[in-house]
C-alpha atoms as a PDB file:
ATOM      1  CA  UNK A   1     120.964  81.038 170.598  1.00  0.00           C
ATOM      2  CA  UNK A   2     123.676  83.550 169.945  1.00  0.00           C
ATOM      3  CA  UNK A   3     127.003  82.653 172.233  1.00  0.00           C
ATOM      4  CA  UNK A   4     129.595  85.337 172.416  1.00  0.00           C
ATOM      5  CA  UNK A   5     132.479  83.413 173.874  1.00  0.00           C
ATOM      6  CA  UNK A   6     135.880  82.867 173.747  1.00  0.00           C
ATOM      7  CA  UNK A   7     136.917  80.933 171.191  1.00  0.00           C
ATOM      8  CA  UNK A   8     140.969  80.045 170.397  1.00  0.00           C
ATOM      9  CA  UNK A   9     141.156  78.315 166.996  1.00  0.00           C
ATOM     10  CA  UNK A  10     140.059  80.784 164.476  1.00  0.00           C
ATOM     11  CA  UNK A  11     141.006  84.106 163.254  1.00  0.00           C
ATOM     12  CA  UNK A  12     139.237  86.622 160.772  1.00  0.00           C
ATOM     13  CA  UNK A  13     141.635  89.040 158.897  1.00  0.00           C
ATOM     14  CA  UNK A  14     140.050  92.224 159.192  1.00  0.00           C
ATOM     15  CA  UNK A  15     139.417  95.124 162.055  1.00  0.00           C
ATOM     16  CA  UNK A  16     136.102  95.231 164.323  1.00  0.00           C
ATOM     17  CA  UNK A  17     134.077  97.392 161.719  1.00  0.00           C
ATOM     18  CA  UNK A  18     133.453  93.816 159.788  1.00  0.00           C
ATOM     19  CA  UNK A  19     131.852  92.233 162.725  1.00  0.00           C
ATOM     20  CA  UNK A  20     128.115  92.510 161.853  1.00  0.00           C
ATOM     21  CA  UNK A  21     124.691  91.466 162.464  1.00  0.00           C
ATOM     22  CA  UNK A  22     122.367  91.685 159.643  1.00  0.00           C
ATOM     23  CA  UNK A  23     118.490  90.562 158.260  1.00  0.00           C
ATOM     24  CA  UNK A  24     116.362  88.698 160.481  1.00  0.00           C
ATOM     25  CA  UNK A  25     117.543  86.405 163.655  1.00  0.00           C
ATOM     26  CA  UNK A  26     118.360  83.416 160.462  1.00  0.00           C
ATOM     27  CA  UNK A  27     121.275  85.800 158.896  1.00  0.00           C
ATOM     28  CA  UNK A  28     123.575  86.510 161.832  1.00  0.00           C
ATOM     29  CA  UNK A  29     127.211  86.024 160.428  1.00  0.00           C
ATOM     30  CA  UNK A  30     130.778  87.490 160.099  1.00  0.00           C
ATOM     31  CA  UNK A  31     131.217  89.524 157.141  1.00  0.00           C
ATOM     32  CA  UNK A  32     134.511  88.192 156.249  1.00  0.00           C
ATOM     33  CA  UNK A  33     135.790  85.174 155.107  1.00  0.00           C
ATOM     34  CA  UNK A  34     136.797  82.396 158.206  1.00  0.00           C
ATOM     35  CA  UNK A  35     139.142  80.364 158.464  1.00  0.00           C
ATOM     36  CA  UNK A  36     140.701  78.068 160.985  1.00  0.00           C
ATOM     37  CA  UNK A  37     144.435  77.849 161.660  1.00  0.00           C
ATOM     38  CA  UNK A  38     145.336  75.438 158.846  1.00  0.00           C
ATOM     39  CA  UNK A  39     143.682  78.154 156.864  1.00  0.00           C
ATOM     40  CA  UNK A  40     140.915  76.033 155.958  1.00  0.00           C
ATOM     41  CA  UNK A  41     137.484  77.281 155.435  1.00  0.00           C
ATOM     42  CA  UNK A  42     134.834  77.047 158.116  1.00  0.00           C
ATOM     43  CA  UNK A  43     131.210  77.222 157.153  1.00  0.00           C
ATOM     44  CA  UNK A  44     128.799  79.898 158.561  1.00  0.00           C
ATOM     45  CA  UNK A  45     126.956  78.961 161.679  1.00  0.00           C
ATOM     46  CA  UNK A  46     124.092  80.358 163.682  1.00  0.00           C
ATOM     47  CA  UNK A  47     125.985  81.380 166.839  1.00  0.00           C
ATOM     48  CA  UNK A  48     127.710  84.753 166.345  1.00  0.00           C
ATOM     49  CA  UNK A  49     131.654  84.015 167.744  1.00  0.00           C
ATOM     50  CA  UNK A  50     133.770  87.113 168.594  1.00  0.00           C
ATOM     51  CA  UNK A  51     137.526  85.453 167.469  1.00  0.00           C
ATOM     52  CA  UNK A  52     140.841  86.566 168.406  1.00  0.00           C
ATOM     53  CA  UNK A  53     142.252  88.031 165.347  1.00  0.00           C
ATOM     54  CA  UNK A  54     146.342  87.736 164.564  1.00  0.00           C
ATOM     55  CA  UNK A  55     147.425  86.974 168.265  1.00  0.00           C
ATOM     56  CA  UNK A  56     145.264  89.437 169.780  1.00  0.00           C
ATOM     57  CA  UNK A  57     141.453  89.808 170.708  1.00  0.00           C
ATOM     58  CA  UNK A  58     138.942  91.962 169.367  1.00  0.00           C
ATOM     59  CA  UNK A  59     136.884  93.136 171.966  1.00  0.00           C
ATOM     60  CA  UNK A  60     134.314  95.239 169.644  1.00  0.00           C
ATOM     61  CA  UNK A  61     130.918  94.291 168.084  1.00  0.00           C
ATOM     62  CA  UNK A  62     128.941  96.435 165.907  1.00  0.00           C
ATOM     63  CA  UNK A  63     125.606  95.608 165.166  1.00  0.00           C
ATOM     64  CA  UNK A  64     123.358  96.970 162.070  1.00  0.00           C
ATOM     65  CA  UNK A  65     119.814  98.202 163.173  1.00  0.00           C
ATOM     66  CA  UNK A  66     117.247  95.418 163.061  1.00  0.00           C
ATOM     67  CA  UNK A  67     115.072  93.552 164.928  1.00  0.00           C
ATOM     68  CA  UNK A  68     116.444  90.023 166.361  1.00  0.00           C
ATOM     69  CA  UNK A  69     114.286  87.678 167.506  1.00  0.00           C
ATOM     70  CA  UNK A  70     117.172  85.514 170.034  1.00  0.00           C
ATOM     71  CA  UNK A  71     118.653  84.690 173.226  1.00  0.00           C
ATOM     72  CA  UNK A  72     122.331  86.131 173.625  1.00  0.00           C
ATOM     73  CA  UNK A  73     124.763  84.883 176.149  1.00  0.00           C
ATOM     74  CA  UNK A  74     127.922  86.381 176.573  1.00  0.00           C
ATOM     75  CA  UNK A  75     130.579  84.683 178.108  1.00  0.00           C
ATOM     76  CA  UNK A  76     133.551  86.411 177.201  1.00  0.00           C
ATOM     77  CA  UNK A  77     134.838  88.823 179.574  1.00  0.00           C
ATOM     78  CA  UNK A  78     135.904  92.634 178.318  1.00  0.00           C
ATOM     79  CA  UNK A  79     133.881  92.703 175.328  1.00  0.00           C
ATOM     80  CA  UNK A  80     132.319  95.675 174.040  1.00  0.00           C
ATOM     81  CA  UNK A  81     128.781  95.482 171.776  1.00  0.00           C
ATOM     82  CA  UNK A  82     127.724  98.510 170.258  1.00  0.00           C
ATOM     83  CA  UNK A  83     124.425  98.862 168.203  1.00  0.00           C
ATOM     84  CA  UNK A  84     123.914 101.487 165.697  1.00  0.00           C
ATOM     85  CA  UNK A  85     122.531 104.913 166.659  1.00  0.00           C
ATOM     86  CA  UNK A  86     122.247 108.432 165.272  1.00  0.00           C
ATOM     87  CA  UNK A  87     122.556 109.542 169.303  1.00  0.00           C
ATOM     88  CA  UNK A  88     125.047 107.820 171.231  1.00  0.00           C
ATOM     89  CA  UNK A  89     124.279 109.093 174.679  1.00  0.00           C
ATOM     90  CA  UNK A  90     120.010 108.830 174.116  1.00  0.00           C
ATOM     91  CA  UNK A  91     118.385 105.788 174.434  1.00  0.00           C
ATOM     92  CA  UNK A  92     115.084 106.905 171.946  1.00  0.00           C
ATOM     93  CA  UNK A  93     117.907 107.136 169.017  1.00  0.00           C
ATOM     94  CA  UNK A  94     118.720 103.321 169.319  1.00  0.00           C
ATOM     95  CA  UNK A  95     117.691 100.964 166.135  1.00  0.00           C
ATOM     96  CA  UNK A  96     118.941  97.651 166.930  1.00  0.00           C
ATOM     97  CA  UNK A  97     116.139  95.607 169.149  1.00  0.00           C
ATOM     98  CA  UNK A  98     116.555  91.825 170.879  1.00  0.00           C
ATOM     99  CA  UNK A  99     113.906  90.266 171.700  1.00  0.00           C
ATOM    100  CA  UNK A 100     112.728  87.281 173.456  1.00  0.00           C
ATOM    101  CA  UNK A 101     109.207  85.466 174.546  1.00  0.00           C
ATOM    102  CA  UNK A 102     110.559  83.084 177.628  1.00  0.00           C
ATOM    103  CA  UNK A 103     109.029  83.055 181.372  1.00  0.00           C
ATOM    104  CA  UNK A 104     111.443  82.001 184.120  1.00  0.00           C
ATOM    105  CA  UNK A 105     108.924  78.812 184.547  1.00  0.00           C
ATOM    106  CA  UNK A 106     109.126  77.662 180.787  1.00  0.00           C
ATOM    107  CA  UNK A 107     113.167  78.290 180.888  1.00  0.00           C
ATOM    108  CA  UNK A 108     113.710  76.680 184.425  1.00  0.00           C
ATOM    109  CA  UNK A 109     115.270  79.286 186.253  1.00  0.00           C
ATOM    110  CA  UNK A 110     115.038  83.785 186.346  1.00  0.00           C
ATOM    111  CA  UNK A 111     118.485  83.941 184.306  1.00  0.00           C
ATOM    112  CA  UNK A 112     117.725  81.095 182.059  1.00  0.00           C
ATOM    113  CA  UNK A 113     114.515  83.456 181.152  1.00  0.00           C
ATOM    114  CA  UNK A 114     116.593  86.652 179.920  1.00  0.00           C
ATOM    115  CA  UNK A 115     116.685  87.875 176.407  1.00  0.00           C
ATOM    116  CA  UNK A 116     120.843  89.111 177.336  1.00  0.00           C
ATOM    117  CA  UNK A 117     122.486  87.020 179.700  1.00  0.00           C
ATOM    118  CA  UNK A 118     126.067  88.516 180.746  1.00  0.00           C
ATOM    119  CA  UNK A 119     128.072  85.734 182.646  1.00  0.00           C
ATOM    120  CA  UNK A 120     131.592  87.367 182.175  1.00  0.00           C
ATOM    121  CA  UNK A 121     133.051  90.199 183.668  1.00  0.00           C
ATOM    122  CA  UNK A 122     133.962  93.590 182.095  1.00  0.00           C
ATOM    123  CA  UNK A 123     131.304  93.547 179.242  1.00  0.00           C
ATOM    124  CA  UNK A 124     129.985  96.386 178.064  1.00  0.00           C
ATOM    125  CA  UNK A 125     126.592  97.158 176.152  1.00  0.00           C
ATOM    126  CA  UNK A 126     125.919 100.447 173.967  1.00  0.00           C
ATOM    127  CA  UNK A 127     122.376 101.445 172.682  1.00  0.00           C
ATOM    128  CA  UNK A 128     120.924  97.920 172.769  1.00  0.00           C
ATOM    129  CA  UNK A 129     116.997  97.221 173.230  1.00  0.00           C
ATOM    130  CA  UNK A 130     116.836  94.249 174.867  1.00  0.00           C
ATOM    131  CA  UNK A 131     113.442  92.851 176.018  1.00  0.00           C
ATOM    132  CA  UNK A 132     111.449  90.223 177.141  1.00  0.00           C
ATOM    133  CA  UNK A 133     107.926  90.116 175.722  1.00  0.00           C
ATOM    134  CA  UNK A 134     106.262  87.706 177.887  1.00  0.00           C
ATOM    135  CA  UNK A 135     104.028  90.288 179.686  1.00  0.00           C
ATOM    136  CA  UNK A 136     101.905  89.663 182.675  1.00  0.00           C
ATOM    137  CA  UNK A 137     101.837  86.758 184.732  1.00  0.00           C
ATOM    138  CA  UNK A 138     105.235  85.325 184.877  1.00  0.00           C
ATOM    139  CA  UNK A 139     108.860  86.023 185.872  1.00  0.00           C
ATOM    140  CA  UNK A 140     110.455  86.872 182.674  1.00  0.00           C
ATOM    141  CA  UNK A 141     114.025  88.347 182.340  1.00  0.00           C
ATOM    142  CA  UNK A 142     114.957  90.930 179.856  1.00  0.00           C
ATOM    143  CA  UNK A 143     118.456  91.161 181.087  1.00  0.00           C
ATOM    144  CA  UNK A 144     120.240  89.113 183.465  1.00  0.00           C
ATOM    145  CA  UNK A 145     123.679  90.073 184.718  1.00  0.00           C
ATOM    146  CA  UNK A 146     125.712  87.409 187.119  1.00  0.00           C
ATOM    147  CA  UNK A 147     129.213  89.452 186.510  1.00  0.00           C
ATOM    148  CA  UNK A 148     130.798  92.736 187.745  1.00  0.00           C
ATOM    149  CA  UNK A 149     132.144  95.833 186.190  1.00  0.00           C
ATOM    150  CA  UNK A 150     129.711  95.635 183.847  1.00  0.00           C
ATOM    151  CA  UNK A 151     128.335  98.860 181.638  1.00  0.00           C
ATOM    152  CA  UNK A 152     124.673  99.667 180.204  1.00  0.00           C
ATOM    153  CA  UNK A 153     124.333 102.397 178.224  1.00  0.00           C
ATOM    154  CA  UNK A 154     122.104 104.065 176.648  1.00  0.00           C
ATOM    155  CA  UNK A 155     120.170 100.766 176.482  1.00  0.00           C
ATOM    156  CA  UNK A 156     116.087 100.416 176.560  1.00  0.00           C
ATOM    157  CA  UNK A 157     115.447  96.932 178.911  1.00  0.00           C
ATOM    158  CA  UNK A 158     111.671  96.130 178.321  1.00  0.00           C
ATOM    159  CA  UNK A 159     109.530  93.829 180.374  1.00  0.00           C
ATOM    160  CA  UNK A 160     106.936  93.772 182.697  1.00  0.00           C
ATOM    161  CA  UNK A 161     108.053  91.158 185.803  1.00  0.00           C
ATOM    162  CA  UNK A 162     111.503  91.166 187.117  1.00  0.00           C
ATOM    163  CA  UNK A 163     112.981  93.094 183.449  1.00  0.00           C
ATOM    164  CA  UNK A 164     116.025  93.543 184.807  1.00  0.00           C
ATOM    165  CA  UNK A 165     118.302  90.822 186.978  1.00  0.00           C
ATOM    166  CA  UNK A 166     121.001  92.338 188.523  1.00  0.00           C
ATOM    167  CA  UNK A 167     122.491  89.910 190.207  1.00  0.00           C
ATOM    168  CA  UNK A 168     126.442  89.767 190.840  1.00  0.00           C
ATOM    169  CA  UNK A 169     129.138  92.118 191.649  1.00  0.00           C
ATOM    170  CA  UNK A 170     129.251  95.917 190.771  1.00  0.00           C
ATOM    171  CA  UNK A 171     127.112  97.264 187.640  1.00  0.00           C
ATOM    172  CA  UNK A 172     126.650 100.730 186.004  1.00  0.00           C
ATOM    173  CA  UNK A 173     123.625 101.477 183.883  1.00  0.00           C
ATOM    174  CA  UNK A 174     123.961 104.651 182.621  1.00  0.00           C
ATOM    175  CA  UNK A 175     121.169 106.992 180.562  1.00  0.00           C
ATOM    176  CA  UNK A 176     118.956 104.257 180.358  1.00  0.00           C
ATOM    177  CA  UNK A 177     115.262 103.506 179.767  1.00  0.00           C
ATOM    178  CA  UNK A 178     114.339 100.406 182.056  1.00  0.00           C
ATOM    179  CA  UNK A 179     110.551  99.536 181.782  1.00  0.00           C
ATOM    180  CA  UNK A 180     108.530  97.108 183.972  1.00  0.00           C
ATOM    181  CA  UNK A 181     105.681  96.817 186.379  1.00  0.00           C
ATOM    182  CA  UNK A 182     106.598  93.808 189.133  1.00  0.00           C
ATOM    183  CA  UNK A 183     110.224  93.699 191.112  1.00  0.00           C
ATOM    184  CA  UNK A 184     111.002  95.199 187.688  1.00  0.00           C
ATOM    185  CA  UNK A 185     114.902  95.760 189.174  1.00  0.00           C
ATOM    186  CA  UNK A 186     116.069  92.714 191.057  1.00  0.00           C
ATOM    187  CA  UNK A 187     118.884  90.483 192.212  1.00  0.00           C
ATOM    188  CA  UNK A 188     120.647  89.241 195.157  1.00  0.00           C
ATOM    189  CA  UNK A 189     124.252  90.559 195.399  1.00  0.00           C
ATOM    190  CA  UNK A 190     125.076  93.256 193.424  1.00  0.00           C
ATOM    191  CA  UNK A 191     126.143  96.576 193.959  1.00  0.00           C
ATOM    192  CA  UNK A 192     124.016  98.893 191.101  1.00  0.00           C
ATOM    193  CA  UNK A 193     124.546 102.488 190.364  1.00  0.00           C
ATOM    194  CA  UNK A 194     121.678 103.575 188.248  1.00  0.00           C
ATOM    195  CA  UNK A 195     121.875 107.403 186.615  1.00  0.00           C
ATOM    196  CA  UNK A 196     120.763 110.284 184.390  1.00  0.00           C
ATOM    197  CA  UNK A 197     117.989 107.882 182.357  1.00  0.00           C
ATOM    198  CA  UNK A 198     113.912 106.978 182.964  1.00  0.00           C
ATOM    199  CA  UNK A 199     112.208 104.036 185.154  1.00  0.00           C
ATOM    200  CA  UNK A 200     108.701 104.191 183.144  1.00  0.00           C
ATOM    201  CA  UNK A 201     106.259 101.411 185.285  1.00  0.00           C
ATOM    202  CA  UNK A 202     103.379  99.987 182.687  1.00  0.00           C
ATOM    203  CA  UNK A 203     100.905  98.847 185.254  1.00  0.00           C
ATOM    204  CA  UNK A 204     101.129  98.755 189.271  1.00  0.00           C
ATOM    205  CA  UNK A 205     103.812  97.182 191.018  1.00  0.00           C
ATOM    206  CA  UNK A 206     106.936  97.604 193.053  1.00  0.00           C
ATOM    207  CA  UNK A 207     110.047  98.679 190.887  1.00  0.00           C
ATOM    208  CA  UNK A 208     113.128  97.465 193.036  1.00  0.00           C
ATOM    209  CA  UNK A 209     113.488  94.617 194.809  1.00  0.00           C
ATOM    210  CA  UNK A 210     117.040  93.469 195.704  1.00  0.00           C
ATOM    211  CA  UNK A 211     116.666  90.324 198.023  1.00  0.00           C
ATOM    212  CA  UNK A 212     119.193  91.474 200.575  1.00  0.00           C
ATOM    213  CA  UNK A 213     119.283  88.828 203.627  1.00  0.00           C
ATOM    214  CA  UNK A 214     122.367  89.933 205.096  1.00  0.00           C
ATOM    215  CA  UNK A 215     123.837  93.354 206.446  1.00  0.00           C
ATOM    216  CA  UNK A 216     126.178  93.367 203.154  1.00  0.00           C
ATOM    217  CA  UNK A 217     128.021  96.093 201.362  1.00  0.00           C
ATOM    218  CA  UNK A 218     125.737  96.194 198.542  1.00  0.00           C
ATOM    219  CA  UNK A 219     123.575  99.016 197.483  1.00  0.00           C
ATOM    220  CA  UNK A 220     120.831  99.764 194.789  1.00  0.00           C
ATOM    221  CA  UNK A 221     121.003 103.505 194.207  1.00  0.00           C
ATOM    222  CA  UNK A 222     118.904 105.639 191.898  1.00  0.00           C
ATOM    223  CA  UNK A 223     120.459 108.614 191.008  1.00  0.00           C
ATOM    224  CA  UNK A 224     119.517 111.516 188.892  1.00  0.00           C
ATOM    225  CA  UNK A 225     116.390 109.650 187.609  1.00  0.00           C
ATOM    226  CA  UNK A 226     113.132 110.307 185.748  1.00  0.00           C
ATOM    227  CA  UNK A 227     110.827 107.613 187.544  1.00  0.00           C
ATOM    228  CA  UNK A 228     107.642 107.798 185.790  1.00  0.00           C
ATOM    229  CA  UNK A 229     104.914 105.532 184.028  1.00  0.00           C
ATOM    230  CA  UNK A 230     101.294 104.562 184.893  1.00  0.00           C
ATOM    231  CA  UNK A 231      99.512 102.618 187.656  1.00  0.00           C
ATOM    232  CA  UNK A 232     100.515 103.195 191.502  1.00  0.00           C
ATOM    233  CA  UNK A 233     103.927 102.088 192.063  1.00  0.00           C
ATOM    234  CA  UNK A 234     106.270 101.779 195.497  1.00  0.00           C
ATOM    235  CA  UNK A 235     109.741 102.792 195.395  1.00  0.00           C
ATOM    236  CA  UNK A 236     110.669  98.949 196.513  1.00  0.00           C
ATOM    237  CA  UNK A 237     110.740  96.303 199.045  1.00  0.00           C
ATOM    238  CA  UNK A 238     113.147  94.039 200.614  1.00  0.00           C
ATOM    239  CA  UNK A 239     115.424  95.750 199.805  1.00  0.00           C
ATOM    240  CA  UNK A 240     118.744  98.658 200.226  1.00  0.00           C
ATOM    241  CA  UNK A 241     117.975 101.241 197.846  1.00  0.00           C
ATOM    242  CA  UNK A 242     118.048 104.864 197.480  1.00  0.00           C
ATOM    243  CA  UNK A 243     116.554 107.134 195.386  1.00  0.00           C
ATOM    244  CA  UNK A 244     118.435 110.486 195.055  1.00  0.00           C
ATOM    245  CA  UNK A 245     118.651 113.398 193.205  1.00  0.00           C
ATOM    246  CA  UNK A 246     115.528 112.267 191.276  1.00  0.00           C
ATOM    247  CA  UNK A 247     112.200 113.363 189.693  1.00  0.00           C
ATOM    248  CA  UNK A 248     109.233 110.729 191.359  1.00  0.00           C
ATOM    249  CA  UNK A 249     105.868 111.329 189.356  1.00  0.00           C
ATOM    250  CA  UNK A 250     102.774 110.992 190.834  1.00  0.00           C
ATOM    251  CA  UNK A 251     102.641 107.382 190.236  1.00  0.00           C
ATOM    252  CA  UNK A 252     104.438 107.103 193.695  1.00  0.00           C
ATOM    253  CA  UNK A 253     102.143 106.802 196.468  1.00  0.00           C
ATOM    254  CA  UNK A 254     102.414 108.972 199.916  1.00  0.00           C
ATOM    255  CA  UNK A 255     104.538 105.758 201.876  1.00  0.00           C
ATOM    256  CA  UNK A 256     106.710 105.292 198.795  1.00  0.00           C
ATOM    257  CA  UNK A 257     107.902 101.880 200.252  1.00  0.00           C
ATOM    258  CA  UNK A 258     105.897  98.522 201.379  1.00  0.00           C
ATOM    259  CA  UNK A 259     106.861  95.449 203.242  1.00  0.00           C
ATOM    260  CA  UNK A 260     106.978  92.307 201.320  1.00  0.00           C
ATOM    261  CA  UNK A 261     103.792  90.366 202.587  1.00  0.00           C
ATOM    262  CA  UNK A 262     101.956  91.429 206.334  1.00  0.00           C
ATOM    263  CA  UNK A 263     103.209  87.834 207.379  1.00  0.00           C
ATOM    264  CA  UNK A 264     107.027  87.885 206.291  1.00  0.00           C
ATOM    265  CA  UNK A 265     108.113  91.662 206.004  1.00  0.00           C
ATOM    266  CA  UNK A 266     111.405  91.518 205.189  1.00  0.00           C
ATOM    267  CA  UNK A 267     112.450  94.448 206.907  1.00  0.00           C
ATOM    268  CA  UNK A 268     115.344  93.391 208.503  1.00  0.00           C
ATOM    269  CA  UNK A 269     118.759  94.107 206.737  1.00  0.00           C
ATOM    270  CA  UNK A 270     116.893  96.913 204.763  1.00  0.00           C
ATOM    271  CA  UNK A 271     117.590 100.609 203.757  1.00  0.00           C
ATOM    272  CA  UNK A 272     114.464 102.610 202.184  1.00  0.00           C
ATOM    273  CA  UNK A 273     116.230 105.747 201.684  1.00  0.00           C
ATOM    274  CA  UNK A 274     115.966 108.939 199.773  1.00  0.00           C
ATOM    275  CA  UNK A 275     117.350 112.269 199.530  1.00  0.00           C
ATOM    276  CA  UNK A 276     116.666 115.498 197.400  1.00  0.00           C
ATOM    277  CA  UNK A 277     114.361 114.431 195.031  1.00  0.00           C
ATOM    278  CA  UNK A 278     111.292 116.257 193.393  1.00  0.00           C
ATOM    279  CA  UNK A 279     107.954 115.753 192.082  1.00  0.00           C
ATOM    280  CA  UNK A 280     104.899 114.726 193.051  1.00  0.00           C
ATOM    281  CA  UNK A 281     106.283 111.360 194.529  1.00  0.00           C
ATOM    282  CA  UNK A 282     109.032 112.831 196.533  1.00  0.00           C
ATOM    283  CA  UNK A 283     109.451 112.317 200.104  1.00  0.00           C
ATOM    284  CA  UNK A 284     106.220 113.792 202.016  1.00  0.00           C
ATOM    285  CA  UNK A 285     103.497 113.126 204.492  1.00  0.00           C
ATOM    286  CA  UNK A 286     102.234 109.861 205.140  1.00  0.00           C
ATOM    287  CA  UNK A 287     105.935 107.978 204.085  1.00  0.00           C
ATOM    288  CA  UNK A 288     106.573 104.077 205.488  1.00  0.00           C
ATOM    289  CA  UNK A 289     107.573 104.211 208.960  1.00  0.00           C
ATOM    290  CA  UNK A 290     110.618 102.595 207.967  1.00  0.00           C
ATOM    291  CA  UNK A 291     111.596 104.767 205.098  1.00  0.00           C
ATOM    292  CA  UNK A 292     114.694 106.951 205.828  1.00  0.00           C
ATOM    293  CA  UNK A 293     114.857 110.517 204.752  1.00  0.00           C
ATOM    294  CA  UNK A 294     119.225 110.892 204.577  1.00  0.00           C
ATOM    295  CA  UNK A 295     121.009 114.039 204.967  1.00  0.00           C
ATOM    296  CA  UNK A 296     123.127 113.659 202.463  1.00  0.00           C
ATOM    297  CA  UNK A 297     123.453 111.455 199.119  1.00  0.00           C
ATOM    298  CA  UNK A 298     125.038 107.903 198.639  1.00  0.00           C
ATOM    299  CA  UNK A 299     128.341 108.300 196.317  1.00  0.00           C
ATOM    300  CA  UNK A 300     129.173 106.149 193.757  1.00  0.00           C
ATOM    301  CA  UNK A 301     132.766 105.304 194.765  1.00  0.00           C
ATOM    302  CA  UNK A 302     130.780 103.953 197.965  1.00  0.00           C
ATOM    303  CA  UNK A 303     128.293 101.544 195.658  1.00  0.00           C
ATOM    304  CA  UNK A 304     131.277 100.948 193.091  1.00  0.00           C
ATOM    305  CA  UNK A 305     134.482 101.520 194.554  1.00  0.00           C
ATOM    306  CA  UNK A 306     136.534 102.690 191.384  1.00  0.00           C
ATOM    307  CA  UNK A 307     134.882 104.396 188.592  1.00  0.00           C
ATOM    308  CA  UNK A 308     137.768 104.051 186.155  1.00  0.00           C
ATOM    309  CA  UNK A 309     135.906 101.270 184.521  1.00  0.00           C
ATOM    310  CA  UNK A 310     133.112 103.625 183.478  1.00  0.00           C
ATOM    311  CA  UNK A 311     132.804 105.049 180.171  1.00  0.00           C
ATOM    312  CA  UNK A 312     132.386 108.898 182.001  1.00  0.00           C
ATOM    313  CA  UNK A 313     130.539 110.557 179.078  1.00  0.00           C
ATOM    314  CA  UNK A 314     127.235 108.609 180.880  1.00  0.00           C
ATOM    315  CA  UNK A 315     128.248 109.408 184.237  1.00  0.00           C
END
């Protein structure tokens, strides 16, 4: 397991360009030479450290294209992780893939399961594929994020039940492919701004799913969003989300929304909401009873508060 943390007794002489990641999941490493503060040498070892280097802490990762076959925890807050693309702001440019095979019932717990876990505020993730290759059957987390102000972008999150955990605090995923066929887009108490990338379903499902019990400040909101994919898939349940400003395919039935179960609805404490979208999927005929058609659009300072913590070019 790769642990990005914070780590006090070792330095590495050299700027953020020599952090990298290279081979298979056996090679990752630090390019330069490490040492410990009687400048004696430390051996390599598996886990990949970021290290404050003289006095002051480098908050950048750069990672070579490659596939990596590992769980990553990061538990160092303000940390940036960047992996290698021709096309910064697309997603179908990225070369550097994490991958995972881990069900939520073989780990013991939904984040336990995720390929990325991010338990530190402030991080940041650039052009990552991160997946969980479990498939059908299962809970199994591609990334699972229990901290706020965190960024995604230009990331691809692959998986097919419950990809994407967004559990804590305020998050920003911006120009991003997220994939998935069951609660694909989940948590419990977050606040989620989701914009200008794809939600592709591979089979039918439900895509969000937030868990909201309480009348909370929280909201999930899709904004100016491809949703798209195959099989017959509802906008969500239990759950406050809106969908705005996006392109629904045809892979949206005519409700759009469904109660949890016929026994236990979950309806209470909910918002099914949308506003100016297009395509076949949009708002028409036939929509959940308790689906609400809004007359104008949920902004992000509501879902956020401040944006200054957001890179803007994937706003």
């Amino acid at each position: 397991m790769i642990t990005i943390a914070r780590y006090h007794d070792y330095y590495v002489e050299s700027d953020y360009h020599d952090y990298h990641v290279e081979g298979d999941y056996h090679d990752y490493h630090v390019e330069d030479e490490l040492h410990d503060e009687q400048d004696n040498h430390v051996s390599y070892v598996h886990q990949l450290k970021l290290c404050p280097i003289r006095g002051h802490y480098r908050n950048i990762i750069y990672i070579y294209p490659g596939n990596y076959t590992e769980q990553v925890v990061i538990s160092r807050s303000n940390i940036k992780i960047y992996g290698q693309t021709s096309s910064k702001l697309s997603y179908s440019s990225n070369t550097v893939t994490i991958s995972r095979y881990m069900s939520a019932a073989t780990a013991g717990s939904n984040d336990a399961s995720g390929t990325v876990r991010v338990t530190a505020t402030g991080v940041s993730l650039y052009n990552l594929n991160i997946e969980n290759t479990y498939g059908k059957g299962a809970q199994a987390i591609a990334l699972s994020v229990q901290a706020g102000t965190f960024g995604c972008y230009a990331c691809q999150l692959r998986g097919y039940q419950d990809t994407l955990l967004a559990n804590k605090d305020t998050q920003f995923y911006g120009k991003c492919l997220i994939t998935g066929a069951t609660d694909f887009i989940f948590g419990t108490s977050a606040s989620i701004w989701i914009t200008g990338g794809t939600i592709q379903t591979v089979a039918s499902g439900y895509i969000t799913a937030s868990g909201r019990s309480s009348d909370d400040g929280n909201y999930y909101v899709i904004d100016n969003t491809t949703v798209t994919g195959t099989g017959s898939s509802y906008l969500g349940h239990y759950a406050r989300v809106v969908f705005q400003n996006s392109n629904l395919g045809s892979i949206i039935p005519a409700a759009g929304w469904v109660q949890w179960s016929s026994t236990t609805p979950n309806t209470d404490n909910i918002l099914f909401g949308e506003y100016n979208n297009s395509g076949a999927g949009a708002w028409q005929s036939g929509r959940a009873s308790f689906a609400t058609k809004l007359t104008a659009p949920i902004s992000i300072t509501t879902v956020l508060g401040s944006t200054s913590w957001i890179d803007s070019a994937y706003l």
